[in-house]
Protein backbone atom coordinates (compact mmCIF):
# COMPACT_ATOMS: atom_id res chain seq x y z
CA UNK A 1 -72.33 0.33 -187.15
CA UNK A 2 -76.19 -0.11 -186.62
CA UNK A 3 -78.60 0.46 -189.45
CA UNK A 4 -82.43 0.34 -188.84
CA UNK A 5 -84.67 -0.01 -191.63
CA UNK A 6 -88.53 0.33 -191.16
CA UNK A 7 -90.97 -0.28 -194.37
CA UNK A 8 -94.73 0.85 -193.62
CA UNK A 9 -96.91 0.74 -196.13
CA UNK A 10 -98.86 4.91 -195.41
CA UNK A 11 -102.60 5.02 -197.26
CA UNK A 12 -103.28 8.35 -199.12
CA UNK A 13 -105.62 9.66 -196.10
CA UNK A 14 -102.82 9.33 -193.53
CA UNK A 15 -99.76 10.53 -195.49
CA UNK A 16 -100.05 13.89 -194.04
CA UNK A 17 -100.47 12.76 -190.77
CA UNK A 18 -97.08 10.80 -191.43
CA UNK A 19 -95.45 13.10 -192.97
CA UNK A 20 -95.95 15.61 -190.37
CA UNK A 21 -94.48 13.04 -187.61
CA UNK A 22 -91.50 12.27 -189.83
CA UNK A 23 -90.39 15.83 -190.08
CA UNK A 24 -90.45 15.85 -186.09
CA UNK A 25 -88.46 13.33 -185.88
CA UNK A 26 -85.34 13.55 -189.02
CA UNK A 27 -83.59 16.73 -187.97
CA UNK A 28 -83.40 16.44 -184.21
CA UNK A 29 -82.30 12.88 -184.72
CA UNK A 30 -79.14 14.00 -187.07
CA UNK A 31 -77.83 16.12 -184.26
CA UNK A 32 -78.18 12.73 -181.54
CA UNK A 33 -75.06 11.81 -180.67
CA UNK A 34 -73.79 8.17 -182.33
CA UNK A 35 -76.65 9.22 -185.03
CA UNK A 36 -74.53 8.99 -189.06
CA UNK A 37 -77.99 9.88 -190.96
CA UNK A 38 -81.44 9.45 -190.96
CA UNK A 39 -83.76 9.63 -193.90
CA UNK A 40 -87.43 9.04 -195.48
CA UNK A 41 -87.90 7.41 -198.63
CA UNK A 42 -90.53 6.42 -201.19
CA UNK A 43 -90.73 2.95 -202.60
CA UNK A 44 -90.84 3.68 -206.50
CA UNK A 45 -92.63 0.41 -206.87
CA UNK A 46 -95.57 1.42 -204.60
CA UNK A 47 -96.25 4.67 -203.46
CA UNK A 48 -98.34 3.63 -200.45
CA UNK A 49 -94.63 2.45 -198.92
CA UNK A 50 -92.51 4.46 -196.84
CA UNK A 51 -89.04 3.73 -195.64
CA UNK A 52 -87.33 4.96 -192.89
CA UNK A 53 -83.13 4.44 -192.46
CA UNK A 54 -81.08 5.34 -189.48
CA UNK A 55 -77.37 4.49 -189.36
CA UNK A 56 -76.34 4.40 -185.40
CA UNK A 57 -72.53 4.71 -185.04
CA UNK A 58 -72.40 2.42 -182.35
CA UNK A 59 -75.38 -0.62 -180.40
CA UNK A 60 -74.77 1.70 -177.51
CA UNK A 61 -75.72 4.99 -179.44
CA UNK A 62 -78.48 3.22 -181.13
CA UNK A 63 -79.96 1.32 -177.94
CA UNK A 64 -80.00 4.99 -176.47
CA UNK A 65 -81.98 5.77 -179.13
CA UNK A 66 -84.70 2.83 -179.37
CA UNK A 67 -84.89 3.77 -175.20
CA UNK A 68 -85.55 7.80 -175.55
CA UNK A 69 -88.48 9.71 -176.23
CA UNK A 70 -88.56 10.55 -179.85
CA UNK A 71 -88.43 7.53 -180.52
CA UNK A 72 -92.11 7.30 -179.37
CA UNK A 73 -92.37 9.10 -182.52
CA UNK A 74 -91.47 6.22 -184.26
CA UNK A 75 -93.70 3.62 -182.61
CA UNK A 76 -96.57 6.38 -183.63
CA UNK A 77 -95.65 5.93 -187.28
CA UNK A 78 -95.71 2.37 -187.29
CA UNK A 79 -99.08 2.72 -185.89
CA UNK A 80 -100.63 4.56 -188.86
CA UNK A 81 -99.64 1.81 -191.65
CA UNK A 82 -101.99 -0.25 -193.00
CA UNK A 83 -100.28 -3.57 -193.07
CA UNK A 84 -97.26 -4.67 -190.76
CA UNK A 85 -94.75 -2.88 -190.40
CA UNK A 86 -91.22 -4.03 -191.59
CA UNK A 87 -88.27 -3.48 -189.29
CA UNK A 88 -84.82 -4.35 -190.14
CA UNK A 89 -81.91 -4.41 -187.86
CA UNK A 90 -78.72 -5.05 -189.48
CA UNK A 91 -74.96 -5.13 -187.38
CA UNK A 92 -72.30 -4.23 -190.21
CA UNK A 93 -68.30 -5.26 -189.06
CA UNK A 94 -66.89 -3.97 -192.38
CA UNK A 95 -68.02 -0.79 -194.93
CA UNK A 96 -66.28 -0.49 -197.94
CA UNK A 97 -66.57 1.87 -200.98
CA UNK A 98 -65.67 2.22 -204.47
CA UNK A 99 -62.09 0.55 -203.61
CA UNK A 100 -63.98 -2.94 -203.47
CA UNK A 101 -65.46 -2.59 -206.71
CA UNK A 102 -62.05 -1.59 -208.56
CA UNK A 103 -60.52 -4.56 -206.37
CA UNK A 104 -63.41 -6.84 -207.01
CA UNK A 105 -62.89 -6.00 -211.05
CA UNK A 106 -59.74 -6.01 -211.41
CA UNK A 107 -59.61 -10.04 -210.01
CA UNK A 108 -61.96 -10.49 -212.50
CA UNK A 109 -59.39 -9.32 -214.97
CA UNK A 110 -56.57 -11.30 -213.77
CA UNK A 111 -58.45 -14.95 -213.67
């Protein structure tokens, strides 16, 4: 699995302008295929920051991705923020859920 994380830090006067590209962009991507989710956040420590996660099923689904159109979209975005633009590409080999943390505690227990 792929995830891409981009932080860009979206003054008041261009929020709009950001917003309106992000909604472009969200639902056509969910229906890609290879594409798990894609969502916009807000940084609750700063308002001003936006952050964008995709998770790509596969490199291959997600190098289709960074190659197509839309994802113009997202080069467009990057362009409004005010600072530098944060992009995080992360490769993960192993998810796990609530079983780890039961696992994890319970060897706690037994030590």
């Amino acid at each position: 699995m792929i995830n891409f994380t981009l932080r860009i830090k979206v003054q008041a006067h261009r929020r709009m302008e950001f917003l309106d590209a992000a909604r472009m962009i969200i639902e056509p991507m969910l229906v890609l295929p290879g594409c798990k989710s894609c969502r916009i956040s807000q940084d609750l420590n700063d308002i001003d920051i936006a952050i964008l996660v995709e998770e790509w099923q596969s490199k291959e689904d997600f190098e289709r991705h960074i190659r197509s159109d839309e994802f113009r979209i997202i080069l467009s975005m990057m362009e409004l923020s005010s600072e530098k633009p944060e992009v995080e590409i992360a490769t993960i080999a192993n998810i796990e859920g609530f079983e780890a943390i039961e696992r994890i505690r319970n060897q706690r227990k037994e030590n």
